[in-house]
N, C-alpha and C. Protein backbone atom coordinates (compact mmCIF):
# COMPACT_ATOMS: atom_id res chain seq x y z
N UNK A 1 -16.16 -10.88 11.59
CA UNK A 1 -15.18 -11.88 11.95
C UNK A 1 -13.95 -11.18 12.54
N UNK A 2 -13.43 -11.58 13.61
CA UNK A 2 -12.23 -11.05 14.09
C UNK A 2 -10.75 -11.39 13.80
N UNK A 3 -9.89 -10.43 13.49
CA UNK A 3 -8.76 -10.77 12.95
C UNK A 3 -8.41 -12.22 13.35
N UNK A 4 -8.15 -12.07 14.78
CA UNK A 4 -7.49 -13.45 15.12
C UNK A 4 -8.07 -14.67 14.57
N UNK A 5 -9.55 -14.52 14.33
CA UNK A 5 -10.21 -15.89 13.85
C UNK A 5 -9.69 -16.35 12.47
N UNK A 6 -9.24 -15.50 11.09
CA UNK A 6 -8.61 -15.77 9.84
C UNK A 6 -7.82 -16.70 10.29
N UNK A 7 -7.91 -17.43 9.20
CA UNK A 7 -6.45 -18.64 8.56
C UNK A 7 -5.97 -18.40 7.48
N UNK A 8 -4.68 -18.21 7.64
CA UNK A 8 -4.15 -17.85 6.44
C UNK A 8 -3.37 -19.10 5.67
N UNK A 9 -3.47 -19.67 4.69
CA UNK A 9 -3.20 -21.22 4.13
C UNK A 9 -2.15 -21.24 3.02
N UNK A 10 -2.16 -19.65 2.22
CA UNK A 10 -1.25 -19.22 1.35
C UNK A 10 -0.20 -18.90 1.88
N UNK A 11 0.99 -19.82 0.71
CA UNK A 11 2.37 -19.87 0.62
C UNK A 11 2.57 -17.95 1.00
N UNK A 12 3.18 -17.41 2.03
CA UNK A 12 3.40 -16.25 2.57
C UNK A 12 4.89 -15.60 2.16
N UNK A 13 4.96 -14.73 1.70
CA UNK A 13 6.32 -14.16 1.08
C UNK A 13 6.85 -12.92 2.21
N UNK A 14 8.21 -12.61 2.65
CA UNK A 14 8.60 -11.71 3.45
C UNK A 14 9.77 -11.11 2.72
N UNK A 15 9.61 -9.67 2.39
CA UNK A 15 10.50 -9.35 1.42
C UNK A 15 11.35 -8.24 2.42
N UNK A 16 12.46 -8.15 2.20
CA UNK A 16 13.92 -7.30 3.01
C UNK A 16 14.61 -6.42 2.21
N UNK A 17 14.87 -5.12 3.08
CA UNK A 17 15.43 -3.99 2.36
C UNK A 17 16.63 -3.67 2.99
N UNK A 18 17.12 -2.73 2.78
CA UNK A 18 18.16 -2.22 3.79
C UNK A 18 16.96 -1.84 4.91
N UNK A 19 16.30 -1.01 5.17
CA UNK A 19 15.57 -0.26 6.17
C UNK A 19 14.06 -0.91 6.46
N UNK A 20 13.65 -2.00 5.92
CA UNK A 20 12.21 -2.52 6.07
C UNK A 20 12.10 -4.01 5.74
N UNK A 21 11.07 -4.31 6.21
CA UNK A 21 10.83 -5.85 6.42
C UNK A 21 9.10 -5.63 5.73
N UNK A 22 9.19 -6.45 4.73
CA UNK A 22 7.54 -6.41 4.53
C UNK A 22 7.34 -8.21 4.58
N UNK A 23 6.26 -7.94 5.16
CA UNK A 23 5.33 -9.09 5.56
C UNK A 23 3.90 -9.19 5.31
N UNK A 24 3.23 -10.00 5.61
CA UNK A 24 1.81 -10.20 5.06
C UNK A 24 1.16 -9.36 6.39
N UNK A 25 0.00 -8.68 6.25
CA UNK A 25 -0.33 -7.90 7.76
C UNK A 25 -0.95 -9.15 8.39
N UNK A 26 -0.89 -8.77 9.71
CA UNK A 26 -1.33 -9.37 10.90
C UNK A 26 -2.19 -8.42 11.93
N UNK A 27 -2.55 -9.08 12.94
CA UNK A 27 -3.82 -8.35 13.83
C UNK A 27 -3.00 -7.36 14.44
N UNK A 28 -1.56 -7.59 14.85
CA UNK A 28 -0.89 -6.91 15.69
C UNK A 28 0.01 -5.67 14.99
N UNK A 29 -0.64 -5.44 13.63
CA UNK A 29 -0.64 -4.24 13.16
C UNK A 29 -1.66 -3.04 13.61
N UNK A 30 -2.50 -3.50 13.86
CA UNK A 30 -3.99 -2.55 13.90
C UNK A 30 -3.56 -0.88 14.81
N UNK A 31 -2.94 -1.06 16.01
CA UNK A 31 -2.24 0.19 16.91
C UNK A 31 -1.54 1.26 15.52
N UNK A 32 -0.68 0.82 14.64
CA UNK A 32 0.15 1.35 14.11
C UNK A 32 -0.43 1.53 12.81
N UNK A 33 -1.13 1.09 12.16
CA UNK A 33 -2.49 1.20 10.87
C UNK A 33 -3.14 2.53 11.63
N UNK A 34 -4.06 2.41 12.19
CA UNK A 34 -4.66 3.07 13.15
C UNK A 34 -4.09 4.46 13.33
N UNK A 35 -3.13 4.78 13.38
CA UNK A 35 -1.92 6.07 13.79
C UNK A 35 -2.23 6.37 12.30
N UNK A 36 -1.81 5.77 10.75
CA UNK A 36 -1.96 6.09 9.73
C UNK A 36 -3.06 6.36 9.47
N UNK A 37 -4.20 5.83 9.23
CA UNK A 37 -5.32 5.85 9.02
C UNK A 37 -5.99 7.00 9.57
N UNK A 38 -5.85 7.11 10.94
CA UNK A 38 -6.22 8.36 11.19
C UNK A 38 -5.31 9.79 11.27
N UNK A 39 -4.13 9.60 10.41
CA UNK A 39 -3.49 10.76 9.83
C UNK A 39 -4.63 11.85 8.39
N UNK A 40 -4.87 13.13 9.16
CA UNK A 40 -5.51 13.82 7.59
C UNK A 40 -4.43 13.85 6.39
N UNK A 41 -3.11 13.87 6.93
CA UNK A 41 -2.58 14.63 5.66
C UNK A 41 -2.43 12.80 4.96
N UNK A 42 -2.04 11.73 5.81
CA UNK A 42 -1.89 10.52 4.43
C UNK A 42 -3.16 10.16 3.86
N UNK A 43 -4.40 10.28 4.70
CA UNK A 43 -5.54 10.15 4.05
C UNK A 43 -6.20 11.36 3.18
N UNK A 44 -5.63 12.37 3.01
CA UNK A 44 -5.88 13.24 2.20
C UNK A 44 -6.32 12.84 0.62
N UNK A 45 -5.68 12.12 0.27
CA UNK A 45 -6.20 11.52 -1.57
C UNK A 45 -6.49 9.95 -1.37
N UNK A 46 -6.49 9.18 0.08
CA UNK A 46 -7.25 7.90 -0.42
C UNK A 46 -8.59 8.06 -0.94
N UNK A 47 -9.03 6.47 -0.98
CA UNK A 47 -10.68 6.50 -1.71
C UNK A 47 -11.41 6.71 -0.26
N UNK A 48 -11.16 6.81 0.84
CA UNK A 48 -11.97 6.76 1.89
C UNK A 48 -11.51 7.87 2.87
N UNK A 49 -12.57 8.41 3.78
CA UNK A 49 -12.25 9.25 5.14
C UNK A 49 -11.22 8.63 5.81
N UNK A 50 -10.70 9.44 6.39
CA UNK A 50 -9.53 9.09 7.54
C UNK A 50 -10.64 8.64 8.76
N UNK A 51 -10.04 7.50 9.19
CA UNK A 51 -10.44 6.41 10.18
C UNK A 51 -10.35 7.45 11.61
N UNK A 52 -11.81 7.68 12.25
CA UNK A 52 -11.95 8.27 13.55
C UNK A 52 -12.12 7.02 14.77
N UNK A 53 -12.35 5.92 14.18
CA UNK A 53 -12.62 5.03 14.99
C UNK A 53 -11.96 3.72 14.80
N UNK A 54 -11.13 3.48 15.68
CA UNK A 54 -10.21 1.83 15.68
C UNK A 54 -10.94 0.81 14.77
N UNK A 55 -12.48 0.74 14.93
CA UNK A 55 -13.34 -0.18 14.28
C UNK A 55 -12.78 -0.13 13.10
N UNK A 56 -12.66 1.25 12.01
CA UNK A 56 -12.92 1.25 11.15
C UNK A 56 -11.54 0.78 10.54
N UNK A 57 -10.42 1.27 10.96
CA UNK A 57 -9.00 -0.26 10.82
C UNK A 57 -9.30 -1.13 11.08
N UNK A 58 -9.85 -1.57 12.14
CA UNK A 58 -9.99 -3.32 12.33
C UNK A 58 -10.49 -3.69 10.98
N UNK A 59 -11.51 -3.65 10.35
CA UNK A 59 -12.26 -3.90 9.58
C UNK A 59 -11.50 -3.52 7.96
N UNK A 60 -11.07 -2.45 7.77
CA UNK A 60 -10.12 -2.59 6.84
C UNK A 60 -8.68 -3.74 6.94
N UNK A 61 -8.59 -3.76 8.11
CA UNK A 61 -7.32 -5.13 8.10
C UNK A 61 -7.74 -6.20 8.00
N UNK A 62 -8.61 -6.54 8.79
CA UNK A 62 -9.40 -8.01 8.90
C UNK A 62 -9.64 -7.89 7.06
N UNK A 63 -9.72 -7.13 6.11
CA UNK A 63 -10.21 -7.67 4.86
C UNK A 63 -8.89 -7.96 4.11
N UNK A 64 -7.65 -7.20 4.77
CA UNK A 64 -6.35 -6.90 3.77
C UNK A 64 -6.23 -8.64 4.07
N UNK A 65 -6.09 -8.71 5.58
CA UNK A 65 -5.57 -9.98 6.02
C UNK A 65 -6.29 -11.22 5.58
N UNK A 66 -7.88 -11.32 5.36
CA UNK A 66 -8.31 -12.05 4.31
C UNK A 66 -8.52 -12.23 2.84
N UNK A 67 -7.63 -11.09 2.26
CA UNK A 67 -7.46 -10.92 1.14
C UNK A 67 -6.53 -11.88 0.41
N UNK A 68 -6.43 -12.49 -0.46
CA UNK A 68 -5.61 -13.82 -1.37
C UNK A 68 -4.25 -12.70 -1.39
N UNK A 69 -4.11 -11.66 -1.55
CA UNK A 69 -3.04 -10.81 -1.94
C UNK A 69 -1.94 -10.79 -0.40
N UNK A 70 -2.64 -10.99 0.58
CA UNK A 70 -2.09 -10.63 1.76
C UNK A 70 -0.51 -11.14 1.94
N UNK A 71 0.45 -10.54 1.79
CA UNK A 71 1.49 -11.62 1.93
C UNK A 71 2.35 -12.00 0.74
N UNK A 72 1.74 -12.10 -0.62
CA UNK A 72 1.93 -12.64 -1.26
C UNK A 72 2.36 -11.48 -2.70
N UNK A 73 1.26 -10.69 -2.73
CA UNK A 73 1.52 -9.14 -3.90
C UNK A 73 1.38 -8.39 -2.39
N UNK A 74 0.77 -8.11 -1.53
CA UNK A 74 0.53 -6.69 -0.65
C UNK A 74 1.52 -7.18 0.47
N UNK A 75 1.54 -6.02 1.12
CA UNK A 75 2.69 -6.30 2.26
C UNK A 75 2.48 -5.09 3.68
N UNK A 76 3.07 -5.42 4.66
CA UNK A 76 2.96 -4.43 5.50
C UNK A 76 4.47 -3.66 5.58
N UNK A 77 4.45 -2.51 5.89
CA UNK A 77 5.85 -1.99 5.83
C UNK A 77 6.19 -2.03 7.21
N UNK A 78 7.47 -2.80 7.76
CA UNK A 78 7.63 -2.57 8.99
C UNK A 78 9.20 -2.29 9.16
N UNK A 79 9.25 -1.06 10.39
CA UNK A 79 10.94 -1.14 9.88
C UNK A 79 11.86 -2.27 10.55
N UNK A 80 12.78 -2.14 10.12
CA UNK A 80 13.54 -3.17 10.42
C UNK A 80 14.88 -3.06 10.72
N UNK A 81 15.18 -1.32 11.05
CA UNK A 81 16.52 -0.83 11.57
C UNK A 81 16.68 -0.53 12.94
N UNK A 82 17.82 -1.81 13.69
CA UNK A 82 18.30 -2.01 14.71
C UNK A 82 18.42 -0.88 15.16
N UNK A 83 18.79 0.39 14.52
CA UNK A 83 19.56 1.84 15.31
C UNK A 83 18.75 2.65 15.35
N UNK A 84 16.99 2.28 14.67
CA UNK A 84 15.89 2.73 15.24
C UNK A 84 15.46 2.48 16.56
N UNK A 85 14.83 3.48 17.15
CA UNK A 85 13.99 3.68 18.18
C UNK A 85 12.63 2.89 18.11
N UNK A 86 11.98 3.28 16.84
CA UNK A 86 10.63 2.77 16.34
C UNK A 86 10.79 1.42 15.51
N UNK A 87 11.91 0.09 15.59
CA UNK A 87 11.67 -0.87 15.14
C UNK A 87 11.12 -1.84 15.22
N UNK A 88 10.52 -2.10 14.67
CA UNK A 88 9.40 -3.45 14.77
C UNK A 88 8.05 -2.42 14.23
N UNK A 89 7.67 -1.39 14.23
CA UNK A 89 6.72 -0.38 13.81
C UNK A 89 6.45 -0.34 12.21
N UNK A 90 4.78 -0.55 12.00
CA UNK A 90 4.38 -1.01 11.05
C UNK A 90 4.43 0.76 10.45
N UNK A 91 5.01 0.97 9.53
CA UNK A 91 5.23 2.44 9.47
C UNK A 91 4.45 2.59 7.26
N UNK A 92 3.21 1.58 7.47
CA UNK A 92 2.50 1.64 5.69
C UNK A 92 2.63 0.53 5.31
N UNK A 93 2.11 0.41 4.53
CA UNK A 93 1.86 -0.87 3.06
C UNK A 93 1.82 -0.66 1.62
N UNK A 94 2.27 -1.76 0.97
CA UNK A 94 2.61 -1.05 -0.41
C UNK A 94 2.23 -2.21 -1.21
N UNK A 95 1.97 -2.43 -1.90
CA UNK A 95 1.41 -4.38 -3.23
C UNK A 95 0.36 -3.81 -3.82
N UNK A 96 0.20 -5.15 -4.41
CA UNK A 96 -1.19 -5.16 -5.55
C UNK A 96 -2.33 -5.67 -4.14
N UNK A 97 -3.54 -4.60 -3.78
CA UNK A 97 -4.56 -4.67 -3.36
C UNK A 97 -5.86 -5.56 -3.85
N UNK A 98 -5.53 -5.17 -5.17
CA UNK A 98 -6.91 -5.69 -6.00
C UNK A 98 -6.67 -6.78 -6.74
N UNK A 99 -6.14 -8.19 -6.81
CA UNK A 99 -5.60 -9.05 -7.91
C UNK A 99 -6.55 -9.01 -8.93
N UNK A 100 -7.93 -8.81 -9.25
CA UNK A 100 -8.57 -8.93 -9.90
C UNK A 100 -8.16 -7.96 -11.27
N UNK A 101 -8.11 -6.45 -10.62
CA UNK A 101 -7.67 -5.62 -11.82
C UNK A 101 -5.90 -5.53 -11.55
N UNK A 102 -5.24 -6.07 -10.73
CA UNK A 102 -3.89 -6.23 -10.47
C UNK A 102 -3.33 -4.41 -10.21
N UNK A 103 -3.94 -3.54 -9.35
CA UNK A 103 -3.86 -2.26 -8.74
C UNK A 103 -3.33 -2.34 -7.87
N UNK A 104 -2.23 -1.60 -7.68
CA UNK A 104 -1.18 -0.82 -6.94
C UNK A 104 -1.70 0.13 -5.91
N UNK A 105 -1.32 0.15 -4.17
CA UNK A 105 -1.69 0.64 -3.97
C UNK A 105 -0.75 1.15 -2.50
N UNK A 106 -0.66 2.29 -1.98
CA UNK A 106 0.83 2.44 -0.93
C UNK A 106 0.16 4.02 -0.15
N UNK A 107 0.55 3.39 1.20
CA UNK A 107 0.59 4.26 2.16
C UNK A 107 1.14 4.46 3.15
N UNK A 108 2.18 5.67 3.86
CA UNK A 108 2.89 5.44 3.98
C UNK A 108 2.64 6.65 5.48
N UNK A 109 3.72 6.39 6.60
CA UNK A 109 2.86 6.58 7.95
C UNK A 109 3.52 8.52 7.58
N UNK A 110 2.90 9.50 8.29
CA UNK A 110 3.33 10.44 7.77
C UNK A 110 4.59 11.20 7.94
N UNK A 111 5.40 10.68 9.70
CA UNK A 111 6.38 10.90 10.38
C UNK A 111 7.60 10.31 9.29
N UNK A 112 7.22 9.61 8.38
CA UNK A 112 8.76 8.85 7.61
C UNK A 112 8.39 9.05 6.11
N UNK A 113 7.42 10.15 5.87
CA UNK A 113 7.82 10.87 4.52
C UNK A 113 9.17 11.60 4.35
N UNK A 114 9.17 11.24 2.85
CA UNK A 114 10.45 12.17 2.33
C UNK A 114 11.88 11.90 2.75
N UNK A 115 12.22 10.36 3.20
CA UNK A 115 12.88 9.75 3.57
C UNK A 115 13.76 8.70 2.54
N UNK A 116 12.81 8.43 1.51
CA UNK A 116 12.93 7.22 0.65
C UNK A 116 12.17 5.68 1.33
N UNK A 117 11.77 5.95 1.84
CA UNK A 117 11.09 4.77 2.29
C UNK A 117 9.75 4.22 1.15
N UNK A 118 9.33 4.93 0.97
CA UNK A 118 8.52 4.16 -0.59
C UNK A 118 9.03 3.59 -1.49
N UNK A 119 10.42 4.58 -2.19
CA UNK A 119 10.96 4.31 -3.07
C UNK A 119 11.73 2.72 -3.22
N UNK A 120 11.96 2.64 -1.74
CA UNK A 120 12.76 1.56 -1.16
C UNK A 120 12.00 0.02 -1.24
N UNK A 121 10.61 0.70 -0.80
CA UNK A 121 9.71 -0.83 -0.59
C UNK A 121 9.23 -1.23 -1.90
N UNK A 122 9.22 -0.21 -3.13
CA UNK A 122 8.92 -0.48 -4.42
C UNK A 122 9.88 -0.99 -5.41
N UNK A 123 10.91 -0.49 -4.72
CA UNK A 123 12.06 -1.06 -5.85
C UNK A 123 12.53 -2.83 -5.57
N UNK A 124 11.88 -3.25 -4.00
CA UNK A 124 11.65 -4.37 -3.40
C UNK A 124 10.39 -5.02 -4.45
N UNK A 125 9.85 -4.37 -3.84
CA UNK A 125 8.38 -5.46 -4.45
C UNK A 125 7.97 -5.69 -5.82
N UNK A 126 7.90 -4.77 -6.39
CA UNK A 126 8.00 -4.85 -8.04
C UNK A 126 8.60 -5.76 -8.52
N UNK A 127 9.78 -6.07 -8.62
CA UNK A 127 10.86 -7.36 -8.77
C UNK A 127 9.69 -8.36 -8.35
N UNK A 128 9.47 -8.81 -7.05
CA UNK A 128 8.69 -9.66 -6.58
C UNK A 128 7.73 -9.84 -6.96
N UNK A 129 6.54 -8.80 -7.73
CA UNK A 129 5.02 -9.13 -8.40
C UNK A 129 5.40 -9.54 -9.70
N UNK A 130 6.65 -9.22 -10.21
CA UNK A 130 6.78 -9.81 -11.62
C UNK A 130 6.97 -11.56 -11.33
N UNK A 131 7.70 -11.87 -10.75
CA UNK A 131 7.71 -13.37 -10.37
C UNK A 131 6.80 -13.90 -9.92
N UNK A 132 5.85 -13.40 -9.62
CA UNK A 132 4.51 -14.12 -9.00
C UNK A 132 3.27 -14.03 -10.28
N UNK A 133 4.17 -13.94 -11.49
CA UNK A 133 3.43 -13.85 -12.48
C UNK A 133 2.67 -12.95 -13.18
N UNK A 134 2.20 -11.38 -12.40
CA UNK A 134 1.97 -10.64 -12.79
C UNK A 134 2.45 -9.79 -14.13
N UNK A 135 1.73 -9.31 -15.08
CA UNK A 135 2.17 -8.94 -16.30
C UNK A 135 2.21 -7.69 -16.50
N UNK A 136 0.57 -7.12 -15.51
CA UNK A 136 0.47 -5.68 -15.63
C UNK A 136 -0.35 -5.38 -14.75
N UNK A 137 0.72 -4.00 -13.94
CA UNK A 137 0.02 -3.29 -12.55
C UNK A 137 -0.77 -1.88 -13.41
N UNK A 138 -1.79 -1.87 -12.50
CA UNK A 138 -2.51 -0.56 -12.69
C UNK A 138 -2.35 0.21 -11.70
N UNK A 139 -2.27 1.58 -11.67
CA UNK A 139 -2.88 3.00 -10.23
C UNK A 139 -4.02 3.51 -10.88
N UNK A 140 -4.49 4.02 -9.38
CA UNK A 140 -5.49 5.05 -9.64
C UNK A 140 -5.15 6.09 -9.22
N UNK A 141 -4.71 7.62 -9.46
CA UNK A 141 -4.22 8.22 -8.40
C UNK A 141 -4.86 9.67 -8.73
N UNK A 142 -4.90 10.41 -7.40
CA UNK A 142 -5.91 11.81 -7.62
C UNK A 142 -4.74 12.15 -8.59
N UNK A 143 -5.63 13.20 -9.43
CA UNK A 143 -4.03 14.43 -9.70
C UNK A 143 -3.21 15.06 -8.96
N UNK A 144 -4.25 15.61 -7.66
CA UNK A 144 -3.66 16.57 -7.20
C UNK A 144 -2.33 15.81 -6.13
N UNK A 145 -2.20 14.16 -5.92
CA UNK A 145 -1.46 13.40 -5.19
C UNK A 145 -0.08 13.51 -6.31
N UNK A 146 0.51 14.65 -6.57
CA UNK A 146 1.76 14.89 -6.96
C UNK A 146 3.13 14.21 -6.75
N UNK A 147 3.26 13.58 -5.63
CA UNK A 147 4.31 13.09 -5.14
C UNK A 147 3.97 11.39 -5.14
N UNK A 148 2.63 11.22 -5.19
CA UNK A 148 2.65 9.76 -6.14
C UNK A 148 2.73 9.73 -7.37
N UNK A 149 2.02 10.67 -7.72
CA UNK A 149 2.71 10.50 -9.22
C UNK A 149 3.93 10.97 -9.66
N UNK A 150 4.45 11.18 -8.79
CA UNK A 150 6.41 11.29 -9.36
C UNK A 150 6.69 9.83 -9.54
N UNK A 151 6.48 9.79 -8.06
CA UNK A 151 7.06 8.03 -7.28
C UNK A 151 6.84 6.98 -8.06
N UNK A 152 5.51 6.81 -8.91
CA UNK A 152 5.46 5.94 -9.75
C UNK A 152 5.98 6.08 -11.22
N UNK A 153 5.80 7.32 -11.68
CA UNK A 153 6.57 7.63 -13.07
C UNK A 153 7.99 7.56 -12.60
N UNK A 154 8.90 7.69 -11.51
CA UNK A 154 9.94 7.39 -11.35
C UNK A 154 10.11 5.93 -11.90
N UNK A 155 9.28 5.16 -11.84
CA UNK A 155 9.38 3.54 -11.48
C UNK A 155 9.24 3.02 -12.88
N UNK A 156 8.60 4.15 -14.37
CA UNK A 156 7.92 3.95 -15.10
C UNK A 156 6.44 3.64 -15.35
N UNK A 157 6.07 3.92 -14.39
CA UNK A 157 4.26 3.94 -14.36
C UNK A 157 3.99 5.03 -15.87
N UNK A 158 3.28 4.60 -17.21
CA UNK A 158 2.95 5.46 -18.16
C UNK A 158 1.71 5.85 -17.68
N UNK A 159 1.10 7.32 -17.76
CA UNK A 159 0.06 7.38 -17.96
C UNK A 159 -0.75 6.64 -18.89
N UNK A 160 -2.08 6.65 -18.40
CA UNK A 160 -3.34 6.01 -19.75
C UNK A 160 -4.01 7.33 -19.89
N UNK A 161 -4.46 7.38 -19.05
CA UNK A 161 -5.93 8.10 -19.18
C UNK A 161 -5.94 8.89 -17.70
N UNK A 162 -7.38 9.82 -17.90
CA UNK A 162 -7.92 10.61 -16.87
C UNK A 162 -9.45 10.11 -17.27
N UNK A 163 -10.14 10.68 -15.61
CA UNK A 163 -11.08 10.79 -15.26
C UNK A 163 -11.88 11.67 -14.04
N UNK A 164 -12.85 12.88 -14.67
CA UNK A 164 -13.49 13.09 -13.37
C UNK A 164 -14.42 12.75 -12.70
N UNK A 165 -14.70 13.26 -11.34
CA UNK A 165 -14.79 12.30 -10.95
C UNK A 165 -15.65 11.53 -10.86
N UNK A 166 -14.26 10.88 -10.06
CA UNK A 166 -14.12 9.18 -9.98
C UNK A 166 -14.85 8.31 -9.46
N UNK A 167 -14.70 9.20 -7.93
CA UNK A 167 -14.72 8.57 -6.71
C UNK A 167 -15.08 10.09 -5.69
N UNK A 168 -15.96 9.76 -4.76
CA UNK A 168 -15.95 10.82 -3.48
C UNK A 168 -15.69 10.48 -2.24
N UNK A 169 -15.28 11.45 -1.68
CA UNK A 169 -14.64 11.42 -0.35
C UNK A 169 -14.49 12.49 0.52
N UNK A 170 -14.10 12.52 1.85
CA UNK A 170 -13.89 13.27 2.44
C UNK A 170 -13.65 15.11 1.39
N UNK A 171 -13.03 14.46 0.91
CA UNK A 171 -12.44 15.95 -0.22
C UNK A 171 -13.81 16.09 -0.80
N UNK A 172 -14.95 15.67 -1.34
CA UNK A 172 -15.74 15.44 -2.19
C UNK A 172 -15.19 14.77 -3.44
N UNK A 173 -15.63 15.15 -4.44
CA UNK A 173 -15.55 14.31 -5.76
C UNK A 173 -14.18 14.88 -5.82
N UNK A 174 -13.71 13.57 -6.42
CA UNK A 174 -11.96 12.90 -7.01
C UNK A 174 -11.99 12.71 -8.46
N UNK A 175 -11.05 13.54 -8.62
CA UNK A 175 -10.42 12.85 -10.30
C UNK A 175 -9.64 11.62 -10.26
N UNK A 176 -9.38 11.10 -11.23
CA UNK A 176 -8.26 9.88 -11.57
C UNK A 176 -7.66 10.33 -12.53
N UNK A 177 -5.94 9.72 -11.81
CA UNK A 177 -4.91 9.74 -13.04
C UNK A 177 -5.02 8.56 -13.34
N UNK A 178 -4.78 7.61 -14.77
CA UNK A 178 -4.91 6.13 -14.72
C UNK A 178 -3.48 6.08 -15.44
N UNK A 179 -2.76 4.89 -14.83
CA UNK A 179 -1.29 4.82 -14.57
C UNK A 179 -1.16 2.60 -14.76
N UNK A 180 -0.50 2.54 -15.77
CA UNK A 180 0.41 1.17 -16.14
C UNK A 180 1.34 1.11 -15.98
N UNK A 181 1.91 -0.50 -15.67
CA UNK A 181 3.34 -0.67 -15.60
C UNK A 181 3.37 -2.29 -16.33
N UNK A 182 3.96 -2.23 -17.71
CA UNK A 182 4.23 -3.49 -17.94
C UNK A 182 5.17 -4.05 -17.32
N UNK A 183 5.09 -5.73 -17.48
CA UNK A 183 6.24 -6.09 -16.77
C UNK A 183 7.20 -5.84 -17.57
N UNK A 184 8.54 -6.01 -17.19
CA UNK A 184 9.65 -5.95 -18.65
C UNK A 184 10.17 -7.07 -19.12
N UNK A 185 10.66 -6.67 -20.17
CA UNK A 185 10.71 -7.94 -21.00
C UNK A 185 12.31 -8.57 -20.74
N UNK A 186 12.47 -9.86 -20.62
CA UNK A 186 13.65 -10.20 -20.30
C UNK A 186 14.91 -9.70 -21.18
């Protein structure tokens, strides 16, 4: 099915930062997904190979974008600073991916690491998945993805558990860190 053909029918949420605009993704992300996706170093600890072929974004978006989460827990990161060069540029995504197990999940384009730009879209959205009723986010994250696991223990993500592996990939077999976040209590 092709992006453009989805209907999207769910109440759509657009959340604002100082530096970013998140929105539900759209088709006219795919150019700028695409740039990420086929980055080695951000695909270095996802669950999947880095994308050699446009197809293989299309097809990961076309599912984000038919996903119940789209918009609503997940988001696209786009910036949204006038005194940028690159504004309007979908520069990652950050929400709950999975509503089922309610998993956390963020990627982020590799040119605007180490910026605060994660920190920024999380301290956004979190607020926002607690109001949409969510009680408790999960991660999965390699070990060796160090700088997610700051980013989320910054946020209070407790560890649970480990696991080897998990999952294989490009790297071969993956460990898991397993990572909670209750909501807080009023």
């Amino acid at each position: 099915m092709a992006i453009s053909d989805l209907s999207n029918k769910r109440a759509l949420h657009t959340l604002q930062t100082e530096r970013l605009f998140l929105r539900a993704a759209q088709a006219s992300d795919l150019d700028d997904l695409f740039e990420i996706f086929n980055d080695e170093d951000v695909m270095r600890y996802w669950s999947c190979p880095l994308h050699t072929d446009k197809e293989e974004t299309n097809s990961y978006l076309t599912s984000m974008i038919a996903s119940p989460t789209n918009g609503t827990l997940d988001f696209s990161l786009v910036l949204s600073s006038p005194r940028s060069s690159a504004n309007g540029k979908v520069i990652g995504k950050v929400g709950i991916w999975n509503a089922e197990n309610q998993e956390i999940g963020f990627m982020l384009n590799r040119s605007y690491w180490g910026k605060g730009y994660m920190a920024e879209a999380l301290a956004t959205v979190l607020p926002h998945i607690w109001k949409q009723g969510v009680r408790r986010i999960v991660a999965d994250v390699d070990p060796r993805n160090e700088a997610s696991l700051r980013l989320l223990k910054r946020f209070g993500f407790q560890e649970t558990g480990r696991a080897e592996r998990t999952f294989e990939t490009h790297l071969g077999w993956c460990d898991s860190v397993y990572l909670v976040l209750e909501k807080p209590k009023p």
